[in-house]
C-alpha atoms as a PDB file:
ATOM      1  CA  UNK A   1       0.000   0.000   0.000  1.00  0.00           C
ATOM      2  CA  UNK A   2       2.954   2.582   0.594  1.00  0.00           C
ATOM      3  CA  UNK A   3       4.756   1.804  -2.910  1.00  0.00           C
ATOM      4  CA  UNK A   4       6.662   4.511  -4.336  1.00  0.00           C
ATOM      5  CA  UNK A   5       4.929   3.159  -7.679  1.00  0.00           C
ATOM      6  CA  UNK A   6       1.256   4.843  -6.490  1.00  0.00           C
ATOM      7  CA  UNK A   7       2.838   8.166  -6.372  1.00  0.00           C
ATOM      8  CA  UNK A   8       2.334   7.596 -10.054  1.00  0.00           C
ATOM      9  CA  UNK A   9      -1.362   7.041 -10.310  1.00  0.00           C
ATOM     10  CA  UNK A  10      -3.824   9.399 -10.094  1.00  0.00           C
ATOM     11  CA  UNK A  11      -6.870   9.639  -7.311  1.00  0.00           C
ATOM     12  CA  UNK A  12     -10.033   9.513  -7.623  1.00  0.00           C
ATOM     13  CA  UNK A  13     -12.541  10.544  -4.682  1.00  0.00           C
ATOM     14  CA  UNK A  14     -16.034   9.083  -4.275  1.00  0.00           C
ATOM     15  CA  UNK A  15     -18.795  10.333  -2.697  1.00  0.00           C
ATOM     16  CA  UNK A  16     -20.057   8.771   0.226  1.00  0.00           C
ATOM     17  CA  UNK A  17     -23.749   8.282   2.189  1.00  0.00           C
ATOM     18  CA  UNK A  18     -25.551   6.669   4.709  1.00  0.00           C
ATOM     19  CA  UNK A  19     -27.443   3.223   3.418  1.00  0.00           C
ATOM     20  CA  UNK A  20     -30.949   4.351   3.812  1.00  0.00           C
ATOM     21  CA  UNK A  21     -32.496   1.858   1.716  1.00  0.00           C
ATOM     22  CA  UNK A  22     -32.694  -1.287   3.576  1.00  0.00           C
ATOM     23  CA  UNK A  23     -33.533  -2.187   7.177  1.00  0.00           C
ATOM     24  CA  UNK A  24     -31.779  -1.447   9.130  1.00  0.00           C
ATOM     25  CA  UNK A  25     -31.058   2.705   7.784  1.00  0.00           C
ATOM     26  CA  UNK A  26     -28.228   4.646   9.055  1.00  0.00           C
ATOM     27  CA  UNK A  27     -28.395   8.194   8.753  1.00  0.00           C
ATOM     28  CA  UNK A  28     -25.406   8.734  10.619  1.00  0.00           C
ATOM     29  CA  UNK A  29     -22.270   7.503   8.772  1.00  0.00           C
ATOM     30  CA  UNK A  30     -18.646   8.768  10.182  1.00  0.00           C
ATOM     31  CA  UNK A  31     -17.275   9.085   6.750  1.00  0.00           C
ATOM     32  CA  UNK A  32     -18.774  11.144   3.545  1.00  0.00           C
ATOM     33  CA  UNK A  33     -15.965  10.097   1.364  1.00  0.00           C
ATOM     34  CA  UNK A  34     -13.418   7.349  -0.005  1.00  0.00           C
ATOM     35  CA  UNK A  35     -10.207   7.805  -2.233  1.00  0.00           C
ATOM     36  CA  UNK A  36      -8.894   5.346  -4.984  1.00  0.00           C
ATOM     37  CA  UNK A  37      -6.331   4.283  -7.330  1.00  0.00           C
ATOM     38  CA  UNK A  38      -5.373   1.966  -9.577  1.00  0.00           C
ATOM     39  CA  UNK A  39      -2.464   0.372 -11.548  1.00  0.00           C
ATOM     40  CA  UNK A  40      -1.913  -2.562 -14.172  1.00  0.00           C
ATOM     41  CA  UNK A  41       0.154  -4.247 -16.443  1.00  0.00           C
ATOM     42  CA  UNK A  42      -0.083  -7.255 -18.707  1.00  0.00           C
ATOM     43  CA  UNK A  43      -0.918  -9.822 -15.833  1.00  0.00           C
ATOM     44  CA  UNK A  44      -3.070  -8.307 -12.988  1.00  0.00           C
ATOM     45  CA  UNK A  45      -4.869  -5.115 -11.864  1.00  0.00           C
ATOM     46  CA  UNK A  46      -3.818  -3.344  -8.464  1.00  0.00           C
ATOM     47  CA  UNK A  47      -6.435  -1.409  -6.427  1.00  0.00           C
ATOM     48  CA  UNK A  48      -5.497   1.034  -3.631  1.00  0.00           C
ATOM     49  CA  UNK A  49      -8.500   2.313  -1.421  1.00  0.00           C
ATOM     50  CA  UNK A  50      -7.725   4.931   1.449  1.00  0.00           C
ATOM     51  CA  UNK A  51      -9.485   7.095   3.755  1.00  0.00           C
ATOM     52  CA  UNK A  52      -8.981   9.023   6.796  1.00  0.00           C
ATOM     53  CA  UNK A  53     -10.168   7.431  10.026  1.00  0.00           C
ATOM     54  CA  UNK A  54      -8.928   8.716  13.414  1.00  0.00           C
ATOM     55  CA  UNK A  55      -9.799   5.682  15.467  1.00  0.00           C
ATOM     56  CA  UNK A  56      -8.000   2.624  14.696  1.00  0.00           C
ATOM     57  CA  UNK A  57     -10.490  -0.453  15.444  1.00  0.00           C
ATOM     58  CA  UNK A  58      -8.403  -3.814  14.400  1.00  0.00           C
ATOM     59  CA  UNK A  59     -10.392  -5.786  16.983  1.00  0.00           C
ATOM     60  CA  UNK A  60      -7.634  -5.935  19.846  1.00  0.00           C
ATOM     61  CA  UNK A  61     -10.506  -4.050  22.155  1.00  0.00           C
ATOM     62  CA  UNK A  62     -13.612  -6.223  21.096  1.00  0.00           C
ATOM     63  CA  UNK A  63     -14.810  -3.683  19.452  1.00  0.00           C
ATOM     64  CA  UNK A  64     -16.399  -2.962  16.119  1.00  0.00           C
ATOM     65  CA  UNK A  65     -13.800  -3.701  13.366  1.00  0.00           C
ATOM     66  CA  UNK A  66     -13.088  -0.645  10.513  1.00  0.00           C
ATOM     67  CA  UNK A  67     -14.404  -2.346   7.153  1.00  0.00           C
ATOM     68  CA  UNK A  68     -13.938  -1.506   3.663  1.00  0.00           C
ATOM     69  CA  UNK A  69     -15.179  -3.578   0.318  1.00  0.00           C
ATOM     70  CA  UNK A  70     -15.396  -3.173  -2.983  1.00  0.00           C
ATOM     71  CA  UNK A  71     -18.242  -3.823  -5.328  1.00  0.00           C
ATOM     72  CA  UNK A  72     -18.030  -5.463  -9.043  1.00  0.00           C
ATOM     73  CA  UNK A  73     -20.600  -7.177 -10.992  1.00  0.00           C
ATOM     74  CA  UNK A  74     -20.614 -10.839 -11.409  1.00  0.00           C
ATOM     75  CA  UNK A  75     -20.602 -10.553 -14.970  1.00  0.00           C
ATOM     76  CA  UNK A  76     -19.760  -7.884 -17.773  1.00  0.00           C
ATOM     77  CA  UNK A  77     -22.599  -5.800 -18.121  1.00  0.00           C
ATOM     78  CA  UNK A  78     -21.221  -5.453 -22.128  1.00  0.00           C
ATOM     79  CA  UNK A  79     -21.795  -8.658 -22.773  1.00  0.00           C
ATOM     80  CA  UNK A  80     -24.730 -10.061 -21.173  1.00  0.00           C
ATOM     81  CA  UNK A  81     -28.066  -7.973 -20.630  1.00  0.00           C
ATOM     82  CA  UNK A  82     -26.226  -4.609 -20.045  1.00  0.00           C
ATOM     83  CA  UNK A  83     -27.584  -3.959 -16.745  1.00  0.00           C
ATOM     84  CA  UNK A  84     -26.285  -3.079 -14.009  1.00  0.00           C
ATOM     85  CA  UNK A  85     -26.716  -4.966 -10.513  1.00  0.00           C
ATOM     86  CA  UNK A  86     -28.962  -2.801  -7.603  1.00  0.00           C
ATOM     87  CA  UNK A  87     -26.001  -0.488  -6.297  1.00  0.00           C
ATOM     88  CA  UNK A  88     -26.589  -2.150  -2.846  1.00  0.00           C
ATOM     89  CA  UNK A  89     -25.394  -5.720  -2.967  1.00  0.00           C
ATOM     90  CA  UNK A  90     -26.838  -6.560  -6.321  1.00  0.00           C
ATOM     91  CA  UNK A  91     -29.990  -8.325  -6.670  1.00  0.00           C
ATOM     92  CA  UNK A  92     -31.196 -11.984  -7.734  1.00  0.00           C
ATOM     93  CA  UNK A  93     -30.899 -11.586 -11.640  1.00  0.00           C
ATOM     94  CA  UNK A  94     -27.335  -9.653 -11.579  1.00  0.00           C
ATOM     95  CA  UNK A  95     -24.944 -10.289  -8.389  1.00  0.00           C
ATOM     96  CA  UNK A  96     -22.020  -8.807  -7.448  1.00  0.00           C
ATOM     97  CA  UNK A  97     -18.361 -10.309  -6.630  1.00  0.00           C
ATOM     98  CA  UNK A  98     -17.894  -8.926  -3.153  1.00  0.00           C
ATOM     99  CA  UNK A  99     -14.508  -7.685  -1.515  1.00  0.00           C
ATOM    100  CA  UNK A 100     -14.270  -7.268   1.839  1.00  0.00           C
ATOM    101  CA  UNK A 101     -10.814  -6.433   4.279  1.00  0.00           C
ATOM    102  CA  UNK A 102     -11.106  -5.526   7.756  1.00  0.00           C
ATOM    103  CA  UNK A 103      -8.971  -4.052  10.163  1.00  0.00           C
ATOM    104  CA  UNK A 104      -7.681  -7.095  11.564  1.00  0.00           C
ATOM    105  CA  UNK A 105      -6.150  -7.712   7.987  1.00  0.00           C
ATOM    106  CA  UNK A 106      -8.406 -10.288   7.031  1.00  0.00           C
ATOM    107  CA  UNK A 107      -9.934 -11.210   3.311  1.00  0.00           C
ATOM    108  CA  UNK A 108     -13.380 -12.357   2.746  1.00  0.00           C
ATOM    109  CA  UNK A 109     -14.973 -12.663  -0.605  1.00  0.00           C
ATOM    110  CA  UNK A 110     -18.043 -13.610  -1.440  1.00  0.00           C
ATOM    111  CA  UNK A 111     -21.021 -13.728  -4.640  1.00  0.00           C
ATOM    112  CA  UNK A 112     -24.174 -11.531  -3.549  1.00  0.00           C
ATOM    113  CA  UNK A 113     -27.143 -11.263  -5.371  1.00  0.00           C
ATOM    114  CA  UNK A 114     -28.886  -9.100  -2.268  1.00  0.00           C
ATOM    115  CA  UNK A 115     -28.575  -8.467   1.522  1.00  0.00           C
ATOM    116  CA  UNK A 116     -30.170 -11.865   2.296  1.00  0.00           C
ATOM    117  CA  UNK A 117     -28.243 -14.698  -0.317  1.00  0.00           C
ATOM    118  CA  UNK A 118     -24.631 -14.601  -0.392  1.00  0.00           C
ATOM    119  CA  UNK A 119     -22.387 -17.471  -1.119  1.00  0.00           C
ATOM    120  CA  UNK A 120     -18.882 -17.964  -1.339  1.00  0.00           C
ATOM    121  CA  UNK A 121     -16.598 -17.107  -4.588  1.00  0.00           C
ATOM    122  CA  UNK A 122     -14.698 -20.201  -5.878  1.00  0.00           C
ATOM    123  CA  UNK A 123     -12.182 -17.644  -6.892  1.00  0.00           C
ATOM    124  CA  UNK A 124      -8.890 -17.763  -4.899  1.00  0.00           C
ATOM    125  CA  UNK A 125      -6.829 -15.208  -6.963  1.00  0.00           C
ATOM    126  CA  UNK A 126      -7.723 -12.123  -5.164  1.00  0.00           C
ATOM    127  CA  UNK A 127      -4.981 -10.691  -2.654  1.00  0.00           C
ATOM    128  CA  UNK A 128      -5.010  -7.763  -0.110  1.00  0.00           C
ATOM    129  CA  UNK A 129      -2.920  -6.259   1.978  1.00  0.00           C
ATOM    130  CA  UNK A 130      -3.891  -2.975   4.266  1.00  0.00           C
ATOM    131  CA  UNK A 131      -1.868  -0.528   6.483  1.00  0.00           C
ATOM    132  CA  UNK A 132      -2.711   2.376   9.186  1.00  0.00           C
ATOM    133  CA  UNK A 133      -0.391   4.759   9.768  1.00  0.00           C
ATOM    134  CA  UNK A 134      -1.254   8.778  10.358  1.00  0.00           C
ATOM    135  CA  UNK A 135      -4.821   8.567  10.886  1.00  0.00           C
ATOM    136  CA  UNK A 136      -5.163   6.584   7.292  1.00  0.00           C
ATOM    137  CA  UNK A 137      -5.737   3.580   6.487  1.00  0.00           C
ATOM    138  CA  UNK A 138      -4.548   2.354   2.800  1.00  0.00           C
ATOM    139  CA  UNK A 139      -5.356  -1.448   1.422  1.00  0.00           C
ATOM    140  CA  UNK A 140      -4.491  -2.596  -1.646  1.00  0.00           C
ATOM    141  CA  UNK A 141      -6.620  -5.189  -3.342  1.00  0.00           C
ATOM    142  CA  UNK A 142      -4.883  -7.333  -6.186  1.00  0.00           C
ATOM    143  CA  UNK A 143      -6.335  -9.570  -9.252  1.00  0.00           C
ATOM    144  CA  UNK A 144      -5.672 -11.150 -12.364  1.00  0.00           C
ATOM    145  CA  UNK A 145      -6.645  -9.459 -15.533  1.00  0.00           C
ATOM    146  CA  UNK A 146      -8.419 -12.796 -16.448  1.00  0.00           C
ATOM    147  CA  UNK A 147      -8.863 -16.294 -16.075  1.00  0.00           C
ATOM    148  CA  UNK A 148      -9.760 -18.536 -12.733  1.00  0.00           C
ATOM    149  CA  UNK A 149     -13.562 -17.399 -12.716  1.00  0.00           C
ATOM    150  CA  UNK A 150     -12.456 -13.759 -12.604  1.00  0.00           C
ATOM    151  CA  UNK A 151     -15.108 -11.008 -15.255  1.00  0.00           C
ATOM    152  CA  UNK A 152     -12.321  -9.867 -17.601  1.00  0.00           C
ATOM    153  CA  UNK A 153     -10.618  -6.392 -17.469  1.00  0.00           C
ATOM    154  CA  UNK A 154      -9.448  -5.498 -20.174  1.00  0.00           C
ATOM    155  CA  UNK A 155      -8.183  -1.914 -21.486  1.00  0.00           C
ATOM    156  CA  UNK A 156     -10.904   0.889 -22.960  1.00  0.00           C
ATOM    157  CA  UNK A 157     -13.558  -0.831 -21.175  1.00  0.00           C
ATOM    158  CA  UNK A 158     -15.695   0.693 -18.306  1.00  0.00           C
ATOM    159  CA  UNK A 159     -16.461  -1.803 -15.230  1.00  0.00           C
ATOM    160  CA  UNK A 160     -19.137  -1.083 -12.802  1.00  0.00           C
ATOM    161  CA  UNK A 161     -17.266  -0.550  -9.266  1.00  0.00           C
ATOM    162  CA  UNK A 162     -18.834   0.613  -6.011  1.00  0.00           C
ATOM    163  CA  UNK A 163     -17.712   1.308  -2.084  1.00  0.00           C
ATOM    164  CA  UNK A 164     -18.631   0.356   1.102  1.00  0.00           C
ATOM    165  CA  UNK A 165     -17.199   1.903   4.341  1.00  0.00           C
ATOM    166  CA  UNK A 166     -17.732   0.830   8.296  1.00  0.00           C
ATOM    167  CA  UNK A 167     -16.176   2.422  10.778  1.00  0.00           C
ATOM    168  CA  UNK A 168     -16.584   0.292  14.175  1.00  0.00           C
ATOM    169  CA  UNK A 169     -16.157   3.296  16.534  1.00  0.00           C
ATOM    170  CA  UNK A 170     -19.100   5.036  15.063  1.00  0.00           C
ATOM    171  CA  UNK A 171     -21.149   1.507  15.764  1.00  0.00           C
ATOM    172  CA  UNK A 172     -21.580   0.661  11.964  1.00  0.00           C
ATOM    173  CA  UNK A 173     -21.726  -3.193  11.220  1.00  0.00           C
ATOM    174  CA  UNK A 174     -23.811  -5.292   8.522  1.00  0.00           C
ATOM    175  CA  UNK A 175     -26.140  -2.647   6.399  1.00  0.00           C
ATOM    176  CA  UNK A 176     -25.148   0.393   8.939  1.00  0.00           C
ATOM    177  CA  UNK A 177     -22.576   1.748   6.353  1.00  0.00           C
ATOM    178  CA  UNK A 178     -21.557   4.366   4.046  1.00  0.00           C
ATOM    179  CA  UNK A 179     -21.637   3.432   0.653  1.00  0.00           C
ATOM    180  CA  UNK A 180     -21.119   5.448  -3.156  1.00  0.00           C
ATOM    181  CA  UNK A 181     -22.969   5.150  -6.395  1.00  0.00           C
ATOM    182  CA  UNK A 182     -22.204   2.965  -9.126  1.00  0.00           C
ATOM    183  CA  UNK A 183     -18.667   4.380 -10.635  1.00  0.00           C
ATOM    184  CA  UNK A 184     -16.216   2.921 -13.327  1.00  0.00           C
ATOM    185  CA  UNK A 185     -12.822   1.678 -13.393  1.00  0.00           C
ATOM    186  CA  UNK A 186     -11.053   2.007 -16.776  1.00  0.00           C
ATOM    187  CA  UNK A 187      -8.074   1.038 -17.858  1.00  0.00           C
ATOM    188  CA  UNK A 188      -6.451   3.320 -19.984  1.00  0.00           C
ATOM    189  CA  UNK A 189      -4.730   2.117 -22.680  1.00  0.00           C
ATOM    190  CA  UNK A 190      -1.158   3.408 -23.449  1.00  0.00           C
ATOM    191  CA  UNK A 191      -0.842   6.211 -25.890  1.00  0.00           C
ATOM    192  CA  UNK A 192       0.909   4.644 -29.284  1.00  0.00           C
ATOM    193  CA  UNK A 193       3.700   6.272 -30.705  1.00  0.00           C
ATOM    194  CA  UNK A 194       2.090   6.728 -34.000  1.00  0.00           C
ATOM    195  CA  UNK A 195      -0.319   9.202 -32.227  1.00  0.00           C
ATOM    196  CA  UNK A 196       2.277  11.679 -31.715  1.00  0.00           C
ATOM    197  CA  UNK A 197       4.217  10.748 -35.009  1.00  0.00           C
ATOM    198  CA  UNK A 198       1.457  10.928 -37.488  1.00  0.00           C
ATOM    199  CA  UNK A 199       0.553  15.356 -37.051  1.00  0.00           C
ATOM    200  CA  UNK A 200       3.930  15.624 -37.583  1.00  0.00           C
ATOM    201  CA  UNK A 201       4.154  13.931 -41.030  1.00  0.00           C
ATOM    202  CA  UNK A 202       0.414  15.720 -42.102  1.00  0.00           C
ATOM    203  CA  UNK A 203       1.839  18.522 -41.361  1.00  0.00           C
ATOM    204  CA  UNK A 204       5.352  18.183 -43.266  1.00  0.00           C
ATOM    205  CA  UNK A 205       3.166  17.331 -46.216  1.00  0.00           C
ATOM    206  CA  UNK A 206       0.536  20.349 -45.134  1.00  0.00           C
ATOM    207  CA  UNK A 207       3.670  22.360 -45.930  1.00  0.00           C
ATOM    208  CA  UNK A 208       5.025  20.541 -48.759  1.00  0.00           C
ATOM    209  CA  UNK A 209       2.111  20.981 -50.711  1.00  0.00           C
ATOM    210  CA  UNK A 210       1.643  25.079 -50.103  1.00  0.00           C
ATOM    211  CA  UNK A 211       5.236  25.523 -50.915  1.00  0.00           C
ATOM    212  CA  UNK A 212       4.320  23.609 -54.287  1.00  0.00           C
ATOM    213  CA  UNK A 213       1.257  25.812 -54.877  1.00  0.00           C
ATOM    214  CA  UNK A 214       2.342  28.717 -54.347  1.00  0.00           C
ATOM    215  CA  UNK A 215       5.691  28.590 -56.042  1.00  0.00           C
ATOM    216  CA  UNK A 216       3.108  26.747 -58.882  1.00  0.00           C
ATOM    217  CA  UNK A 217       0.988  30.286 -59.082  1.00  0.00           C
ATOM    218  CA  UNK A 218       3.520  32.804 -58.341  1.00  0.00           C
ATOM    219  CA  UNK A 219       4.260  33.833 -62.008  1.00  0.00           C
ATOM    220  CA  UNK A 220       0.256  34.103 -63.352  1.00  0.00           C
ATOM    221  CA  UNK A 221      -0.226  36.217 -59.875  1.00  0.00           C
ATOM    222  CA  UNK A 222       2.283  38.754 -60.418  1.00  0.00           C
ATOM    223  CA  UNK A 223       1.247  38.844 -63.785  1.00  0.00           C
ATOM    224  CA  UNK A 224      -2.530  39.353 -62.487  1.00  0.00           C
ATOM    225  CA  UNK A 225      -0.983  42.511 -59.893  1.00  0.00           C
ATOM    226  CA  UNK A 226       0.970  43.847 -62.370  1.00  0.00           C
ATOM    227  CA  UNK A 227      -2.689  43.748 -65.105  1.00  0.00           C
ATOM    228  CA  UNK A 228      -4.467  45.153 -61.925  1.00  0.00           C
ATOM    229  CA  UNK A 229      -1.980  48.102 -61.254  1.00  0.00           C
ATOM    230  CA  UNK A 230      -1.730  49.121 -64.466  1.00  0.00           C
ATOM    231  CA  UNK A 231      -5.499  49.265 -65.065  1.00  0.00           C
ATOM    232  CA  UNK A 232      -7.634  52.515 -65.260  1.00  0.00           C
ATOM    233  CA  UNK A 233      -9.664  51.867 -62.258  1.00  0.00           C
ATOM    234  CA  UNK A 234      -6.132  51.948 -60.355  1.00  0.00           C
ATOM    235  CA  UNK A 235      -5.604  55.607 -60.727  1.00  0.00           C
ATOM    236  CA  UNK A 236      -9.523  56.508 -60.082  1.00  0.00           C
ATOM    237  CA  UNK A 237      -9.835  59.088 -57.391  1.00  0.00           C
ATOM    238  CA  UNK A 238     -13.474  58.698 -56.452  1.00  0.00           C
ATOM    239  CA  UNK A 239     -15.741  55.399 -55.620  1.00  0.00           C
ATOM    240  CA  UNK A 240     -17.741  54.668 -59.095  1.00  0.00           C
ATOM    241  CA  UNK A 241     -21.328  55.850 -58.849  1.00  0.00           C
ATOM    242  CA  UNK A 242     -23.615  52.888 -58.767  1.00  0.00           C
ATOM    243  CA  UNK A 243     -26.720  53.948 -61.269  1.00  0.00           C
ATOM    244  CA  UNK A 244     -30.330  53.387 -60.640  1.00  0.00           C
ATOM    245  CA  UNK A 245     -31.896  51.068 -63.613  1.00  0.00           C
ATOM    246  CA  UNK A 246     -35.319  51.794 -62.737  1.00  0.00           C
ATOM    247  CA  UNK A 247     -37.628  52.032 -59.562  1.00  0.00           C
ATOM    248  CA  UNK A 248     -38.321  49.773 -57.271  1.00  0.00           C
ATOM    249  CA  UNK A 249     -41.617  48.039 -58.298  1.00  0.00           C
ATOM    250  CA  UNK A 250     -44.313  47.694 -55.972  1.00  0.00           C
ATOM    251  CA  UNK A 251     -44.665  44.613 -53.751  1.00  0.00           C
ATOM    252  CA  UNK A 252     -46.277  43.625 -50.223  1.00  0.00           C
ATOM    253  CA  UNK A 253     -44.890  40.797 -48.726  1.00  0.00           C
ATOM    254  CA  UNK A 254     -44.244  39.296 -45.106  1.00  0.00           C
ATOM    255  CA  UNK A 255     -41.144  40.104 -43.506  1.00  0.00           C
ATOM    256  CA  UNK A 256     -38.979  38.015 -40.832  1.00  0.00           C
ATOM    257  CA  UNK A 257     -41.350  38.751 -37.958  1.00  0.00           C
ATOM    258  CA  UNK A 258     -44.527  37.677 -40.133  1.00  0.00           C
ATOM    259  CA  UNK A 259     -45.702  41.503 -40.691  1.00  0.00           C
ATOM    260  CA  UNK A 260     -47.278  42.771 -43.993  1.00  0.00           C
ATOM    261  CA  UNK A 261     -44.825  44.829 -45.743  1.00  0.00           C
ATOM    262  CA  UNK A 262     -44.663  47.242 -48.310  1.00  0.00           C
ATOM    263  CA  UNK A 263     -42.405  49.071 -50.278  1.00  0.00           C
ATOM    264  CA  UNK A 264     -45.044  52.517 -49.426  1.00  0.00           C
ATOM    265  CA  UNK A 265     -43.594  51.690 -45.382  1.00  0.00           C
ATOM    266  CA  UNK A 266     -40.281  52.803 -46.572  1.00  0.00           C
ATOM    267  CA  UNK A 267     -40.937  55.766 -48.351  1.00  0.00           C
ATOM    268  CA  UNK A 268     -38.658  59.332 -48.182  1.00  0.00           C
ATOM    269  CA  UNK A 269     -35.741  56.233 -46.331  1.00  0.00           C
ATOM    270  CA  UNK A 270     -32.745  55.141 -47.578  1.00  0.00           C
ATOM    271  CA  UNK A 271     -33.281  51.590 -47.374  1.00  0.00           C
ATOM    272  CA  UNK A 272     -31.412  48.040 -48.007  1.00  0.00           C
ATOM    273  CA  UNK A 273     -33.021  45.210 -48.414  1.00  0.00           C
ATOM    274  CA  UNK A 274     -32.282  41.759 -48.807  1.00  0.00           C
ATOM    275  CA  UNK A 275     -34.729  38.992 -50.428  1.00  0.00           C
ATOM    276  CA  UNK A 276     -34.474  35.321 -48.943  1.00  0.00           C
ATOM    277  CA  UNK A 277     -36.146  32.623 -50.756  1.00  0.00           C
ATOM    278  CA  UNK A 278     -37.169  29.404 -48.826  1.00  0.00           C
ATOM    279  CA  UNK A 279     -38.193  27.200 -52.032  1.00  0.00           C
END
């Protein structure tokens, strides 16, 4: 949990509130947010979850243990029904592969599909590991990528996750918790090279091809300049008169707003009109 190698990740914080849903509600959780990050490579994912908590509850006074788990679903969403399990434990149709650690450093994971059915996962892979130090308590859970019963992760893809917090000073145990929404974890796939190499080259050839053009026109467009220089309109000294053809004939006709308009309305004005036609 205190690798140098998390200084590299960045954290994400999650709302927290009290589980008011099911019997029995708490209204009254000690903490109103958790912190997360993640890391992975070819073989496994790495999960660190850590919040402040300024009593320390590992069981050594019989007291409440501090709790935290983490919420997935069973299956991929993307590739069954695309629904999501009930944010609180899941539900009958679509459980949820339950992490729990507690403050005496033990692991418990289980398959929920609601508060009242849970079974055990036949999945050994998972690993955790949890420190306090400082008022904070940081535990790192630890899974292959795939394989051994595990929902694949796999890069570009958004997972369902959730949280669930206890703190045992504050009396929370069983549904008495803090919990967050449905978020996702995503693993972002490495930039490729090409992505930085490939503006580069369109814009080498962006180049190459206006240096072509213009060294392509620049003899017909000094000729043009030199035509327009020399040209009698060059040496005028006032702005050419436009001349009225005729007058403006006669027409009523609805303008943008939808009024009746005439040409009479503009009388003794100088006026400029435009016509737009729709068909």
């Amino acid at each position: 949990p205190d690798d140098i190698a998390w200084a590299k990740a960045e954290a994400a914080d999650f709302p927290l509130a009290g589980q008011i849903v099911l019997e029995p509600r708490w209204f009254k959780p000690a903490h109103d947010v958790v912190s997360a990050k993640a890391l992975y490579n070819s073989r496994e994912v790495a999960l660190l979850v850590f919040w402040d908590d300024g009593t320390h509850n590992d069981g050594a006074d019989k007291k409440l243990l501090d709790r935290v788990a983490v919420q997935l679903p069973l299956d991929d969403p993307a590739t069954t029904d695309g629904e999501r399990p009930f944010f609180i434990l899941g539900d009958r149709k679509h459980g949820v592969d339950y992490w729990q650690w507690t403050g005496d450093g033990r692991l418990d994971r289980q398959r929920v599909f609601g508060a009242n059915r849970r079974e055990a996962h036949p999945a050994s892979s998972l690993k955790a590991a949890g420190t306090y130090k400082d008022g904070q308590y940081r535990v790192i859970f630890r899974r292959p990528l795939t394989g051994g019963g595990e929902v694949s992760l796999k890069a570009g893809i958004f997972l369902p996750i959730a949280f669930h917090l206890w703190d045992g000073a504050n009396g929370e145990d069983g549904l008495k918790m803090a919990l967050s929404a449905w978020s996702y974890l995503l693993l972002v796939q490495k930039t490729p090279f090409s992505v930085f190499l490939w503006p580069g080259l369109l814009g080498l050839l962006a180049i190459g091809g206006e240096v072509w053009l213009i060294r392509r026109l620049r003899r017909p467009a000094v000729v043009a300049l030199l035509l327009l220089a020399l040209s009698p309109s060059a040496f005028a000294a006032d702005y050419q008169r436009l001349e009225v053809n005729e007058p403006a004939p006669a027409f009523r006709l609805l303008d943008q707003d939808g009024r009746l308009t005439s040409l009479a309305d503009f009388r003794g004005k100088v006026t400029v009109m435009t016509f737009f036609y729709s068909t």
